[in-house]
PDB file of N, CA and C in Angstrom:
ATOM      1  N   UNK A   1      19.404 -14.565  -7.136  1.00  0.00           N
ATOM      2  CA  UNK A   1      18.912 -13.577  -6.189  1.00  0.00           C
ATOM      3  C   UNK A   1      18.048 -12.531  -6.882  1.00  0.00           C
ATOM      4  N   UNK A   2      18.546 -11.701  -8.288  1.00  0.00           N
ATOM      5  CA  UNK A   2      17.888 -10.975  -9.057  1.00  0.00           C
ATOM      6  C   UNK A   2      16.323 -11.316  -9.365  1.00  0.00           C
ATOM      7  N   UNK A   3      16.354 -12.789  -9.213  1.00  0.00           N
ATOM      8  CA  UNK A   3      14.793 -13.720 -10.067  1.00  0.00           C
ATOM      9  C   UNK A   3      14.028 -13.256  -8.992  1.00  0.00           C
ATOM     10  N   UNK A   4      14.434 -13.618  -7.677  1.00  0.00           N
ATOM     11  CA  UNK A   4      13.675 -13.531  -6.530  1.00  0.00           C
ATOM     12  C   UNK A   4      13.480 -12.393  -5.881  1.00  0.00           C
ATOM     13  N   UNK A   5      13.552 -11.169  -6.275  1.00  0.00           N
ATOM     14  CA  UNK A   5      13.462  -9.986  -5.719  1.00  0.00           C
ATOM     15  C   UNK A   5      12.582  -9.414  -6.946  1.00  0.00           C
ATOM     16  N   UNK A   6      12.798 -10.461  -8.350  1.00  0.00           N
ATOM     17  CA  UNK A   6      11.731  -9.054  -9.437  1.00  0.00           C
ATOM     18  C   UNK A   6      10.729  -9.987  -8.980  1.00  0.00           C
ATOM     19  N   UNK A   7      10.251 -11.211  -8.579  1.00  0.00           N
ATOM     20  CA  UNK A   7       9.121 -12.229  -8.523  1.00  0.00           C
ATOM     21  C   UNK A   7       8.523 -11.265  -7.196  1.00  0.00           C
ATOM     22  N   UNK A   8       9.128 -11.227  -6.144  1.00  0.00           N
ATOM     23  CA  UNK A   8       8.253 -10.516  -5.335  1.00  0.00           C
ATOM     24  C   UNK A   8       8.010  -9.299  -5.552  1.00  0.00           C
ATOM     25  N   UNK A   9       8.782  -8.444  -6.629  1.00  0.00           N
ATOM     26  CA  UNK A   9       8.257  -7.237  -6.985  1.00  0.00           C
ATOM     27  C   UNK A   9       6.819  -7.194  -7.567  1.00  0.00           C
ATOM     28  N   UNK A  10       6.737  -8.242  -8.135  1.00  0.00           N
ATOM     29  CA  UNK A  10       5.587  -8.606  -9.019  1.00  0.00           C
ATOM     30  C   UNK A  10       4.657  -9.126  -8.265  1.00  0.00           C
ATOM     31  N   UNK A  11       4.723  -9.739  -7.091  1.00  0.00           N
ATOM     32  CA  UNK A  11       3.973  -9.903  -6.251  1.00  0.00           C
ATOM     33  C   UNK A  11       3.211  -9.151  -5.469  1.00  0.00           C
ATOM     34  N   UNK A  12       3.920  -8.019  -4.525  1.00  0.00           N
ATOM     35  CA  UNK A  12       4.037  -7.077  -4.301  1.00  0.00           C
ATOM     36  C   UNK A  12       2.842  -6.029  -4.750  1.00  0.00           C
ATOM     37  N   UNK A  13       2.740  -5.706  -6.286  1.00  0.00           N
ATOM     38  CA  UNK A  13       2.533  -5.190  -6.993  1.00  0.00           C
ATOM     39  C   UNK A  13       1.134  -5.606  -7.229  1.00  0.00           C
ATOM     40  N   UNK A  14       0.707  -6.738  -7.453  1.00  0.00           N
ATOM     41  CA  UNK A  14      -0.743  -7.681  -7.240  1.00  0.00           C
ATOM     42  C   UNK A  14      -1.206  -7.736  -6.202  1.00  0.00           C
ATOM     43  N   UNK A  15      -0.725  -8.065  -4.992  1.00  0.00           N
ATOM     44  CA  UNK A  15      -1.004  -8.118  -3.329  1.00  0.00           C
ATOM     45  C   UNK A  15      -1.673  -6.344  -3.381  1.00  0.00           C
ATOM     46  N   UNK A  16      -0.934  -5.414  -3.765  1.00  0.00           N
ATOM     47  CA  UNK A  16      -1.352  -4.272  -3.849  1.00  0.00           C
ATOM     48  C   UNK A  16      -2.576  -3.611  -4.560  1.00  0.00           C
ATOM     49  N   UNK A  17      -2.572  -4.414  -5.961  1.00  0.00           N
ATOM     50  CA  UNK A  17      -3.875  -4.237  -6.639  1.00  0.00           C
ATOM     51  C   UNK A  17      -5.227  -4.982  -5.965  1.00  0.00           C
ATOM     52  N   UNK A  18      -4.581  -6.148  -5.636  1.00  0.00           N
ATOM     53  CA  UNK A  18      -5.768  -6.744  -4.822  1.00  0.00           C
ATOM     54  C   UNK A  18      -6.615  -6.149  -3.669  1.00  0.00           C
ATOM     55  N   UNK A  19      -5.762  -5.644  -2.972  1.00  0.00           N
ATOM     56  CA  UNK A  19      -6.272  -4.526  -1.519  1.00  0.00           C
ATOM     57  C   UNK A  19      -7.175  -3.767  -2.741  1.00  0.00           C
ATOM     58  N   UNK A  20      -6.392  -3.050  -3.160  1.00  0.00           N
ATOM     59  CA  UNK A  20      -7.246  -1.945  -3.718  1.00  0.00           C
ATOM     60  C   UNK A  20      -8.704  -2.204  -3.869  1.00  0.00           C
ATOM     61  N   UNK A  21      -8.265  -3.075  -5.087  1.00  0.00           N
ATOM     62  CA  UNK A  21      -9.689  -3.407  -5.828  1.00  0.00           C
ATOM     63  C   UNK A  21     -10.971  -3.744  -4.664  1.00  0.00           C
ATOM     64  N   UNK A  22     -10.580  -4.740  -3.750  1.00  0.00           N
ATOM     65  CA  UNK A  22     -11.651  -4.987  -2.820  1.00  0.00           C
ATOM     66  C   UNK A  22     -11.877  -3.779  -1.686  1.00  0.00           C
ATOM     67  N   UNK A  23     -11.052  -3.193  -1.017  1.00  0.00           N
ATOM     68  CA  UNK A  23     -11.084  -1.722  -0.464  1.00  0.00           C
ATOM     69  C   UNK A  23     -12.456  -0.991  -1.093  1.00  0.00           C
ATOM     70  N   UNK A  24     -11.736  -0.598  -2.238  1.00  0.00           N
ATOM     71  CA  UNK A  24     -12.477   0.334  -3.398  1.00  0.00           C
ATOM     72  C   UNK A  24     -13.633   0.146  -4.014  1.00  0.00           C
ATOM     73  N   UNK A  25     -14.151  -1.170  -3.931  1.00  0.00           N
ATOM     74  CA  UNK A  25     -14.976  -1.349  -5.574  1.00  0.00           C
ATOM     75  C   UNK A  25     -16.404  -2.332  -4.467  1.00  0.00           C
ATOM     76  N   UNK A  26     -17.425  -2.407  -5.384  1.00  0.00           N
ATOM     77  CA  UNK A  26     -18.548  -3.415  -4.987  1.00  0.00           C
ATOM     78  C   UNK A  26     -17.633  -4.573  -6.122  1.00  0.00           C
ATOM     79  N   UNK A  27     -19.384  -5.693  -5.766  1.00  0.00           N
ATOM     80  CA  UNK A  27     -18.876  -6.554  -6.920  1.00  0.00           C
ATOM     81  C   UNK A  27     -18.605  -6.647  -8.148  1.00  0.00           C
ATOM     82  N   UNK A  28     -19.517  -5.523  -8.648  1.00  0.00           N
ATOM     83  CA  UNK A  28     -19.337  -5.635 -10.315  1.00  0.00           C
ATOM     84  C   UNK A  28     -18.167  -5.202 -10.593  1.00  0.00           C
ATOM     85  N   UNK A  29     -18.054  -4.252  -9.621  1.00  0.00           N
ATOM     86  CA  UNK A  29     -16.407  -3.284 -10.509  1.00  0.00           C
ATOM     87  C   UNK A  29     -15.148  -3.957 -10.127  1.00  0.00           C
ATOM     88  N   UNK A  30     -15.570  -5.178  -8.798  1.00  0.00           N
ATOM     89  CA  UNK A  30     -14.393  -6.075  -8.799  1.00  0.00           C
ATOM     90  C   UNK A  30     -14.068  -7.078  -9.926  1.00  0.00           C
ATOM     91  N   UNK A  31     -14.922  -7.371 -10.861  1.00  0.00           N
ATOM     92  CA  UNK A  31     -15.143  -8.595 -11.833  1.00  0.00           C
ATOM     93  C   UNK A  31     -14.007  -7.478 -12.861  1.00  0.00           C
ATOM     94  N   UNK A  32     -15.135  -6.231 -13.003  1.00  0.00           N
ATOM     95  CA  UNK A  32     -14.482  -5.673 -14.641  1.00  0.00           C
ATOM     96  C   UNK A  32     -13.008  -5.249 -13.940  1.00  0.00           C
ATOM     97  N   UNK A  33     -12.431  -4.850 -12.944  1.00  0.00           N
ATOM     98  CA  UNK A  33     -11.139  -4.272 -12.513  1.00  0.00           C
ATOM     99  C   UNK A  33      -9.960  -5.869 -12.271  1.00  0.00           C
ATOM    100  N   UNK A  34     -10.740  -6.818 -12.119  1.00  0.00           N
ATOM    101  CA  UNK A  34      -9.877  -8.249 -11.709  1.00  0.00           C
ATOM    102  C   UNK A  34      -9.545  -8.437 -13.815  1.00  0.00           C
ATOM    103  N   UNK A  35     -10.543  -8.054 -14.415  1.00  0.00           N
ATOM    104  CA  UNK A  35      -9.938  -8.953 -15.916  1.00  0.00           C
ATOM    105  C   UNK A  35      -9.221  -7.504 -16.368  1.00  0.00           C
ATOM    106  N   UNK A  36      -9.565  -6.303 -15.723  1.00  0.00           N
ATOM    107  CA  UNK A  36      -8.403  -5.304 -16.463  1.00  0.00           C
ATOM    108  C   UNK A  36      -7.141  -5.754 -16.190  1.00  0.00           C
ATOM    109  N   UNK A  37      -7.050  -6.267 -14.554  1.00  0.00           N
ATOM    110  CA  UNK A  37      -5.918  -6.328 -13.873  1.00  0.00           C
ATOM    111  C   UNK A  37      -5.063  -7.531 -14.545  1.00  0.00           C
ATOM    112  N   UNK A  38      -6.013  -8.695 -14.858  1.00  0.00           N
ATOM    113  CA  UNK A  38      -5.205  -9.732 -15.349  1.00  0.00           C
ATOM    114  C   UNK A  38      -4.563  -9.403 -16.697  1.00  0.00           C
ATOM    115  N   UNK A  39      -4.945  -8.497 -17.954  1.00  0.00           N
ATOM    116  CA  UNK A  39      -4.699  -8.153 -18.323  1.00  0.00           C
ATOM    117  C   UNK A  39      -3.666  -7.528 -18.695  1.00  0.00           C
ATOM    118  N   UNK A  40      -3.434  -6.500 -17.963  1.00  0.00           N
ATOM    119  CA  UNK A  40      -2.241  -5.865 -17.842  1.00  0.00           C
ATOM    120  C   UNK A  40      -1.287  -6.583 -17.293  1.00  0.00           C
ATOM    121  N   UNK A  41      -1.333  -7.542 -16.051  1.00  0.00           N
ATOM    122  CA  UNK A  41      -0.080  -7.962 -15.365  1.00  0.00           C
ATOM    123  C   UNK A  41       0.140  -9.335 -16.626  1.00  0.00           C
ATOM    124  N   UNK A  42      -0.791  -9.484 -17.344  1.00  0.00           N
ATOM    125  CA  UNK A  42      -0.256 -10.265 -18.142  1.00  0.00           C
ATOM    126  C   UNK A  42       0.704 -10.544 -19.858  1.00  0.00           C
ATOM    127  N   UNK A  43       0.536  -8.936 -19.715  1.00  0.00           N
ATOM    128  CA  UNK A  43       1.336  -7.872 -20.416  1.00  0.00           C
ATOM    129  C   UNK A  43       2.620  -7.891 -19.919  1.00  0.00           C
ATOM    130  N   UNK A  44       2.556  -7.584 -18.547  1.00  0.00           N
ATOM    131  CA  UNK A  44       3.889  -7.382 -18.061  1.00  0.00           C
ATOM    132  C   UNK A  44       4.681  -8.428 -17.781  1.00  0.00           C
ATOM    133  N   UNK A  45       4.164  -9.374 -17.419  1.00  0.00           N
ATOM    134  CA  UNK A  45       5.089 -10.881 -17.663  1.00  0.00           C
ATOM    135  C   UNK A  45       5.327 -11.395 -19.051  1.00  0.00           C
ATOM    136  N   UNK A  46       4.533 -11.021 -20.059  1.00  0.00           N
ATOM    137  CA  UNK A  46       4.698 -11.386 -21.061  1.00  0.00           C
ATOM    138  C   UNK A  46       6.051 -10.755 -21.989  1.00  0.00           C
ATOM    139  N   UNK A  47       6.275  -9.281 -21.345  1.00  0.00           N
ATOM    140  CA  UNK A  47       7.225  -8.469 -21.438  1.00  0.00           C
ATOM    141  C   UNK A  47       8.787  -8.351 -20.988  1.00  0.00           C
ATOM    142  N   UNK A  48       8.579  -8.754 -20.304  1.00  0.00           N
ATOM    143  CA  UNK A  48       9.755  -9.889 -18.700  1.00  0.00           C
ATOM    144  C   UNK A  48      10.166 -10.947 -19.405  1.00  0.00           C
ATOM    145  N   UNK A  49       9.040 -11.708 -20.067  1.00  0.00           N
ATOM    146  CA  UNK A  49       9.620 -13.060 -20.387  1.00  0.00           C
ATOM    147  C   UNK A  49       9.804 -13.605 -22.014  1.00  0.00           C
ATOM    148  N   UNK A  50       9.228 -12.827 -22.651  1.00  0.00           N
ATOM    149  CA  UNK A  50       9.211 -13.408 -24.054  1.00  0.00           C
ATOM    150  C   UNK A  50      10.580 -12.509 -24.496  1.00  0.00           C
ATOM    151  N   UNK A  51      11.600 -13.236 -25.004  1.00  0.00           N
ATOM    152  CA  UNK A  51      12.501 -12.862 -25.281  1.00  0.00           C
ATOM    153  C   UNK A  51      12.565 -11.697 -26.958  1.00  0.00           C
ATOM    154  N   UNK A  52      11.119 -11.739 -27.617  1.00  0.00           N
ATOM    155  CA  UNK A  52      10.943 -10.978 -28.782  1.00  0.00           C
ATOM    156  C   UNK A  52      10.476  -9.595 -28.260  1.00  0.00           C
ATOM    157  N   UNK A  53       9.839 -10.141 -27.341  1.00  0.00           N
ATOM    158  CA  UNK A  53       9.438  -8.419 -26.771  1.00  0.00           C
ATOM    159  C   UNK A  53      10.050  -7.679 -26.132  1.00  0.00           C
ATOM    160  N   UNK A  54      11.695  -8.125 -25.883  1.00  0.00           N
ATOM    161  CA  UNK A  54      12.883  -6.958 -24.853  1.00  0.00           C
ATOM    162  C   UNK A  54      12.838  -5.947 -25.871  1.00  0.00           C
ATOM    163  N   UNK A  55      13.361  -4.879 -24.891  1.00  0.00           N
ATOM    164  CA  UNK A  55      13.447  -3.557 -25.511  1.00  0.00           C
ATOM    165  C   UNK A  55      14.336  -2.778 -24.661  1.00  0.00           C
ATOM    166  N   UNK A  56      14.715  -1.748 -24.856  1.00  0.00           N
ATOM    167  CA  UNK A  56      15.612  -0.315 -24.596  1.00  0.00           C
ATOM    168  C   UNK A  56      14.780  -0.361 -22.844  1.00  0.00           C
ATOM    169  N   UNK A  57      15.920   0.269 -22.124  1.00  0.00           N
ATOM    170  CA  UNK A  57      15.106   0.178 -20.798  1.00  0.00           C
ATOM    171  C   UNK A  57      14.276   1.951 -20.686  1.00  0.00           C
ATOM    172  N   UNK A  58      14.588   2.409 -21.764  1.00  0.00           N
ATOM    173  CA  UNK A  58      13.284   3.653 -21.713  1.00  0.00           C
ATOM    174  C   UNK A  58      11.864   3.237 -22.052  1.00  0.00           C
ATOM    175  N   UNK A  59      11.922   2.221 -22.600  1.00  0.00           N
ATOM    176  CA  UNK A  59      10.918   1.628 -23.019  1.00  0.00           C
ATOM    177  C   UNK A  59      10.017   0.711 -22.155  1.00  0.00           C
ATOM    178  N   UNK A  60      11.116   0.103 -21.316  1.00  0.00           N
ATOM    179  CA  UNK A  60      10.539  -0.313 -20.153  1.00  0.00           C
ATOM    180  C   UNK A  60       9.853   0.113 -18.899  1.00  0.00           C
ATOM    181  N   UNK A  61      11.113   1.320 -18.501  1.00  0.00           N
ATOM    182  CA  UNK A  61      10.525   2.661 -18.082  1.00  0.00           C
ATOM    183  C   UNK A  61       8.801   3.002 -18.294  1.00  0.00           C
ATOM    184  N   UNK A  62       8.833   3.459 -19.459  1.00  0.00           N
ATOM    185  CA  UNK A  62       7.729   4.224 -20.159  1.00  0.00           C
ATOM    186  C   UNK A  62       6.577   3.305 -19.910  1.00  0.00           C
ATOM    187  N   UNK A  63       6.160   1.441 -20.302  1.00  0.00           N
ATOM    188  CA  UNK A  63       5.756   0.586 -20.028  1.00  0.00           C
ATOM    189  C   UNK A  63       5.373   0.387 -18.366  1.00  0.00           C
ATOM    190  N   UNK A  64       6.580   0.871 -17.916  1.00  0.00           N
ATOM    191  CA  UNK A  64       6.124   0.287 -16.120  1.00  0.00           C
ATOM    192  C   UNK A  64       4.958   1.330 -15.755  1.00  0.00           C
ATOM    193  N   UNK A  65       5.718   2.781 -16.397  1.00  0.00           N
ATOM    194  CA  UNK A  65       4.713   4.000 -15.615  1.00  0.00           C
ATOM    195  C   UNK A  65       3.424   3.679 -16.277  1.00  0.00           C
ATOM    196  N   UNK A  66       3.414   3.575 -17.483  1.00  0.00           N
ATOM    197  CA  UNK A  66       1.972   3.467 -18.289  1.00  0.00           C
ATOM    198  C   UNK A  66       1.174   2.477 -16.990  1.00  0.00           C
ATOM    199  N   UNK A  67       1.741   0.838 -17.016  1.00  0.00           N
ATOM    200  CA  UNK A  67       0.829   0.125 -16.258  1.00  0.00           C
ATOM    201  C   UNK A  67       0.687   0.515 -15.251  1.00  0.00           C
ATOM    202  N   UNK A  68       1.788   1.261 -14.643  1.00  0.00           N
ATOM    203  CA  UNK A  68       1.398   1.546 -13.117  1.00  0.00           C
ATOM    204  C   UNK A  68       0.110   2.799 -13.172  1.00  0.00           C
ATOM    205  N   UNK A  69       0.206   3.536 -13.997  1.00  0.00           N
ATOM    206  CA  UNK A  69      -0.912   4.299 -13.595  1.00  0.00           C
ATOM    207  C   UNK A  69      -2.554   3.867 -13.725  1.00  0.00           C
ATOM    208  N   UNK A  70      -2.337   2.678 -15.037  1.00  0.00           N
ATOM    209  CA  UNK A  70      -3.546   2.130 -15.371  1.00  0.00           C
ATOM    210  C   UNK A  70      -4.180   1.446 -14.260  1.00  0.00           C
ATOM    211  N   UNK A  71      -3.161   0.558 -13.153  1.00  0.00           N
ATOM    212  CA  UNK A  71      -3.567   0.161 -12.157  1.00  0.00           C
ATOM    213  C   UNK A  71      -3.613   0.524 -11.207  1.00  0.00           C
ATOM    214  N   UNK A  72      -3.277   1.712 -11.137  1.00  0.00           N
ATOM    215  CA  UNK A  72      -3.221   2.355  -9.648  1.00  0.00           C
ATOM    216  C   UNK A  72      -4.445   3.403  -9.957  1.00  0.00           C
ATOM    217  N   UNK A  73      -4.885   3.375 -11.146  1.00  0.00           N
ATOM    218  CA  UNK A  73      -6.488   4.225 -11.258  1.00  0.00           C
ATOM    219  C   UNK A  73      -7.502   3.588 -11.246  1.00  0.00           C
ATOM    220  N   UNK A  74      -7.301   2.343 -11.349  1.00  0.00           N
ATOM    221  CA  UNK A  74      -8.562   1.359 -11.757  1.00  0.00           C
ATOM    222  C   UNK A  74      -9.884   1.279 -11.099  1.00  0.00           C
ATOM    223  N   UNK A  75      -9.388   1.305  -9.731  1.00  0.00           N
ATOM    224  CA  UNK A  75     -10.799   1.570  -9.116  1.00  0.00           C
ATOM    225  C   UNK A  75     -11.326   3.234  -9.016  1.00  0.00           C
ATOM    226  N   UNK A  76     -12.749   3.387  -9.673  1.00  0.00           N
ATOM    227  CA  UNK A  76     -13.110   4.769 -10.050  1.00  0.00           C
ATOM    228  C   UNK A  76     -12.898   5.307  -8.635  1.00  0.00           C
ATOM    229  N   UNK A  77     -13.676   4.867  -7.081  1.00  0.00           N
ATOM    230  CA  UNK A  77     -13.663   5.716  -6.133  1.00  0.00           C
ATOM    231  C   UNK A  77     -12.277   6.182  -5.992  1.00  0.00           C
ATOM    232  N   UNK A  78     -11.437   5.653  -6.287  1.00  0.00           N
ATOM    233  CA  UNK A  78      -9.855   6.481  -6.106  1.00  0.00           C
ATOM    234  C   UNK A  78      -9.685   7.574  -6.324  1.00  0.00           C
ATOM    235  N   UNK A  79     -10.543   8.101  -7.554  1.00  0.00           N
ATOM    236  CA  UNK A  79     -10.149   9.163  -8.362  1.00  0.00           C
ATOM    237  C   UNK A  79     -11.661  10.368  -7.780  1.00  0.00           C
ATOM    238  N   UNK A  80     -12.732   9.748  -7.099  1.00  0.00           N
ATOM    239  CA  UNK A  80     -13.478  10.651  -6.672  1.00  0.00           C
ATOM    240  C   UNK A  80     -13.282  11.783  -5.452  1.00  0.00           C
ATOM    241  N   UNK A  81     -12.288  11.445  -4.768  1.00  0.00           N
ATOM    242  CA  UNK A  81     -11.999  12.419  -3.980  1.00  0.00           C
ATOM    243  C   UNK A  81     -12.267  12.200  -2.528  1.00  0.00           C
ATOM    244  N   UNK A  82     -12.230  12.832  -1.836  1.00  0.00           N
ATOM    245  CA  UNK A  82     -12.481  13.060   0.068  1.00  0.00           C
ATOM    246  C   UNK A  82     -11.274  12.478   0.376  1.00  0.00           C
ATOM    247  N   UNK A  83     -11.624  10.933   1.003  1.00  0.00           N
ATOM    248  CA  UNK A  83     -10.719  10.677   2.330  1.00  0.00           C
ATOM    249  C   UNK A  83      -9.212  10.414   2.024  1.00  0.00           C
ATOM    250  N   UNK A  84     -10.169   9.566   0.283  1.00  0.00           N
ATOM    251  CA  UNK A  84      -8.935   8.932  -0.366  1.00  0.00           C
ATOM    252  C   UNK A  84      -7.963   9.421  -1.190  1.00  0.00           C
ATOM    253  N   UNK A  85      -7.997  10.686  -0.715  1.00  0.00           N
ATOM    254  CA  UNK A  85      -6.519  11.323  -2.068  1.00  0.00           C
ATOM    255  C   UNK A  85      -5.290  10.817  -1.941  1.00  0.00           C
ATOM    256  N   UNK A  86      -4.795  11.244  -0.922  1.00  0.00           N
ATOM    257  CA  UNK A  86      -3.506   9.973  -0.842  1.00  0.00           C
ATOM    258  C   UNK A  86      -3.626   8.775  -1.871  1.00  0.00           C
ATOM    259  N   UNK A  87      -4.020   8.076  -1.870  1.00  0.00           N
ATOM    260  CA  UNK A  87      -4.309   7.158  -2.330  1.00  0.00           C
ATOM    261  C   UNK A  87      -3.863   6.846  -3.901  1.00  0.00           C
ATOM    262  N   UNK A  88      -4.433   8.146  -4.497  1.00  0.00           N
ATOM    263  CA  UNK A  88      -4.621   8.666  -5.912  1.00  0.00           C
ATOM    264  C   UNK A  88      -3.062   8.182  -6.348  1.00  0.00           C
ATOM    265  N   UNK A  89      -2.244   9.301  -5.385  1.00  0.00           N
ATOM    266  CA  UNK A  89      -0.852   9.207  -5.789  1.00  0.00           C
ATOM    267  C   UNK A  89      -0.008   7.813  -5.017  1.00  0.00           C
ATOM    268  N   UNK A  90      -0.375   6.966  -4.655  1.00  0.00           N
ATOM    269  CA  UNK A  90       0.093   5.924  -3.818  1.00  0.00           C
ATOM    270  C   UNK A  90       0.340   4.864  -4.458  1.00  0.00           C
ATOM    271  N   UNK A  91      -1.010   4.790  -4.780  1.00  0.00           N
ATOM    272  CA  UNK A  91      -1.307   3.198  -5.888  1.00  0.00           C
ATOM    273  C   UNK A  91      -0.514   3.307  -7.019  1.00  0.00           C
ATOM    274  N   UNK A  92      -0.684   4.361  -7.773  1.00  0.00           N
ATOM    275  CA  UNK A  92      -0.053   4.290  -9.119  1.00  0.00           C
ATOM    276  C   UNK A  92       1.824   3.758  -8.932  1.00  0.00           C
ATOM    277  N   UNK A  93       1.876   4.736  -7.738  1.00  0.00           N
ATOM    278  CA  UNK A  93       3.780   5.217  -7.770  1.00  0.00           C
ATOM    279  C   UNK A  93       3.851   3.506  -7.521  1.00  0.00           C
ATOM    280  N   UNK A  94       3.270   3.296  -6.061  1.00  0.00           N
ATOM    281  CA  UNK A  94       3.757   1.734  -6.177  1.00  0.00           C
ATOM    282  C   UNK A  94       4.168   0.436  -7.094  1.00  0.00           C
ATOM    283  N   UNK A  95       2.559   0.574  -7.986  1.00  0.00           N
ATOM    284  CA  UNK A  95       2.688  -0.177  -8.880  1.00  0.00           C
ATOM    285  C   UNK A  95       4.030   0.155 -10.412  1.00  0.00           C
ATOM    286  N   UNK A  96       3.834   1.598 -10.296  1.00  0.00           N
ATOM    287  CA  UNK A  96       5.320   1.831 -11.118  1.00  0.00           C
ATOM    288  C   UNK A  96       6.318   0.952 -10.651  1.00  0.00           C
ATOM    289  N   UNK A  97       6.904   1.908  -9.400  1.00  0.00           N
ATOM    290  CA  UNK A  97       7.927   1.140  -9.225  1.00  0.00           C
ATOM    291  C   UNK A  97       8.229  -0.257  -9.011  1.00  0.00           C
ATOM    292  N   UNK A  98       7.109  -1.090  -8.733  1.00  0.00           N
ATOM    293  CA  UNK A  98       7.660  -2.539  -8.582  1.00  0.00           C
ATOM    294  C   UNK A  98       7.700  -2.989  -9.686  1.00  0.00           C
ATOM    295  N   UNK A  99       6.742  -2.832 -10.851  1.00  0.00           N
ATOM    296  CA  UNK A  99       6.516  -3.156 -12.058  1.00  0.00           C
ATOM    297  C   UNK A  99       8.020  -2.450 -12.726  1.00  0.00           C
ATOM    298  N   UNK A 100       8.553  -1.311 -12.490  1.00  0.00           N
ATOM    299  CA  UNK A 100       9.900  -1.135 -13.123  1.00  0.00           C
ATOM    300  C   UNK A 100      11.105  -1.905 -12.661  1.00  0.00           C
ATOM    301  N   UNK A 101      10.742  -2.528 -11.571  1.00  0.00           N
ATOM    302  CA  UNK A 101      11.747  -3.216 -10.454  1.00  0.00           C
ATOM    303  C   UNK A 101      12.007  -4.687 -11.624  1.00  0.00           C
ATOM    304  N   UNK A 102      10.596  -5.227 -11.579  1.00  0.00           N
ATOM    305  CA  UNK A 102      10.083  -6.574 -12.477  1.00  0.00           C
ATOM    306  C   UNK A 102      10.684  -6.445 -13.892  1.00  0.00           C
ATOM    307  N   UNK A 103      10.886  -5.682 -14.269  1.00  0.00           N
ATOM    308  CA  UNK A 103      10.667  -5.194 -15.481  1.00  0.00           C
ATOM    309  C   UNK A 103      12.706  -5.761 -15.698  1.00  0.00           C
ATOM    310  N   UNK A 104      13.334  -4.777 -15.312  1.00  0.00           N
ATOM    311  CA  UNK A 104      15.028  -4.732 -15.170  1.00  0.00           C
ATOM    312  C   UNK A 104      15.330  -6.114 -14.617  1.00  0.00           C
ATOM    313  N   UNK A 105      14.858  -6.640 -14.086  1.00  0.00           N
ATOM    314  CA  UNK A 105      15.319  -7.700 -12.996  1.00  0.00           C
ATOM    315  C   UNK A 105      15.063  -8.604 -13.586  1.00  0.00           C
ATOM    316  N   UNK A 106      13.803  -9.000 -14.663  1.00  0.00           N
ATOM    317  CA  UNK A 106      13.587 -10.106 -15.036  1.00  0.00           C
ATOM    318  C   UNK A 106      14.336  -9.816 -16.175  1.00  0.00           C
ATOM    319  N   UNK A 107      14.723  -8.976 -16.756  1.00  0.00           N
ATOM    320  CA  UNK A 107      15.246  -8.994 -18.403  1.00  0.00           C
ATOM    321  C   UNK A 107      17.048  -9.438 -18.062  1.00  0.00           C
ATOM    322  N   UNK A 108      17.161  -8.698 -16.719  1.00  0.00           N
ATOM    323  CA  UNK A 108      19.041  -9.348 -16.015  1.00  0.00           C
ATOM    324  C   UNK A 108      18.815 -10.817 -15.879  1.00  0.00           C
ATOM    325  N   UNK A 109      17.548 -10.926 -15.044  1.00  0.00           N
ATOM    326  CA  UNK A 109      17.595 -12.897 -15.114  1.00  0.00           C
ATOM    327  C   UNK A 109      17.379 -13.983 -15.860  1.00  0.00           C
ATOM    328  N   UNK A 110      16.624 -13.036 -16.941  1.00  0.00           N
ATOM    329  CA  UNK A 110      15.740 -13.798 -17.827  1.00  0.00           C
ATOM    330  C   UNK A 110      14.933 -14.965 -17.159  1.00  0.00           C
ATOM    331  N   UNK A 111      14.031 -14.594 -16.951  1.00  0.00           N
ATOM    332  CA  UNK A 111      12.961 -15.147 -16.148  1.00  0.00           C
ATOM    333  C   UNK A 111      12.173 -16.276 -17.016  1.00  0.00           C
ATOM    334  N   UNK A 112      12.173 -16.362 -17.729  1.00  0.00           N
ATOM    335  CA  UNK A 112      11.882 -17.529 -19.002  1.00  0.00           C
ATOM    336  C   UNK A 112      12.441 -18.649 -18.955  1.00  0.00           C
ATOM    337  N   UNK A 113      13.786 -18.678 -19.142  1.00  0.00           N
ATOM    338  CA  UNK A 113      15.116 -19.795 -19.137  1.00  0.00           C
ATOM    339  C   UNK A 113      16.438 -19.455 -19.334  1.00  0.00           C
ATOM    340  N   UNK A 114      16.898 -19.541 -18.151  1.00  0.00           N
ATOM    341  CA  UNK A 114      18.204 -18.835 -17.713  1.00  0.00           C
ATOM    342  C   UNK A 114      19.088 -19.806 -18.743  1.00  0.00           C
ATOM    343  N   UNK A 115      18.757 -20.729 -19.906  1.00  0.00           N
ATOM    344  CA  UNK A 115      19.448 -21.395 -20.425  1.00  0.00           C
ATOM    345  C   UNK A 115      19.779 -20.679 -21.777  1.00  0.00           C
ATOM    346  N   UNK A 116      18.544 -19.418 -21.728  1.00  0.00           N
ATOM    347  CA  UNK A 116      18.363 -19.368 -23.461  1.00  0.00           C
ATOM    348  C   UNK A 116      19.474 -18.895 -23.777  1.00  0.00           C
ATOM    349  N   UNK A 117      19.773 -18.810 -25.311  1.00  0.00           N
ATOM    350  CA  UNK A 117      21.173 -17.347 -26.139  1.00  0.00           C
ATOM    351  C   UNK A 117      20.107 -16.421 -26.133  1.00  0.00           C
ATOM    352  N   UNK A 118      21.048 -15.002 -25.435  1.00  0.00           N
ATOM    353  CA  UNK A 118      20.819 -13.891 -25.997  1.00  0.00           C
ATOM    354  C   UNK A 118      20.227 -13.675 -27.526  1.00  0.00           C
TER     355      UNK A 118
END
């Protein structure tokens, strides 16, 4: 049950960047914001799942907020102001929290292979 609630956290969390990015951006800044994005979420699975890279859950913590803010700023009009302020503070918190959701949930399930040793 744990696997399947951090997988859609992580889903969640992309479904969300995705709006954004196309909302927010023309084409070019969708190209450079899609390889930031892969980037990072590929950080964060890599973090979830490689059993060398667990760590202290402050660390994870600290990791979720970092990505969440990186992606919840990514598209520049976010950060220019008027309609979209809300926004500013929306994207980021979201992507925190699901990405901290992903984060605990996959390290309880081990999302890799529920076979491995600790």
């Amino acid at each position: 049950m744990s696997r399947m609630i951090a997988i859609a956290a992580l889903v969640l969390s992309m479904a969300v960047f995705a709006g954004q990015v196309f909302l927010f951006t023309n084409t070019d800044e969708q190209v450079i914001c899609g390889v930031a994005g892969i980037l990072v979420y590929g950080l964060a699975v890599a973090k979830a799942t490689l059993p060398m890279l667990r760590s202290s859950r402050v660390v994870v913590v600290g990791w979720a907020l970092v990505s969440g803010v990186i992606l919840g700023m990514l598209p520049p009009r976010l950060r220019l102001g008027g309609a979209v302020d809300s926004f500013v503070l929306f994207f980021p918190l979201v992507h925190a929290l699901a990405l901290a959701g992903y984060f605990f949930l996959g390290r309880t399930s081990r999302l890799s292979d529920p076979r491995s040793a600790p």
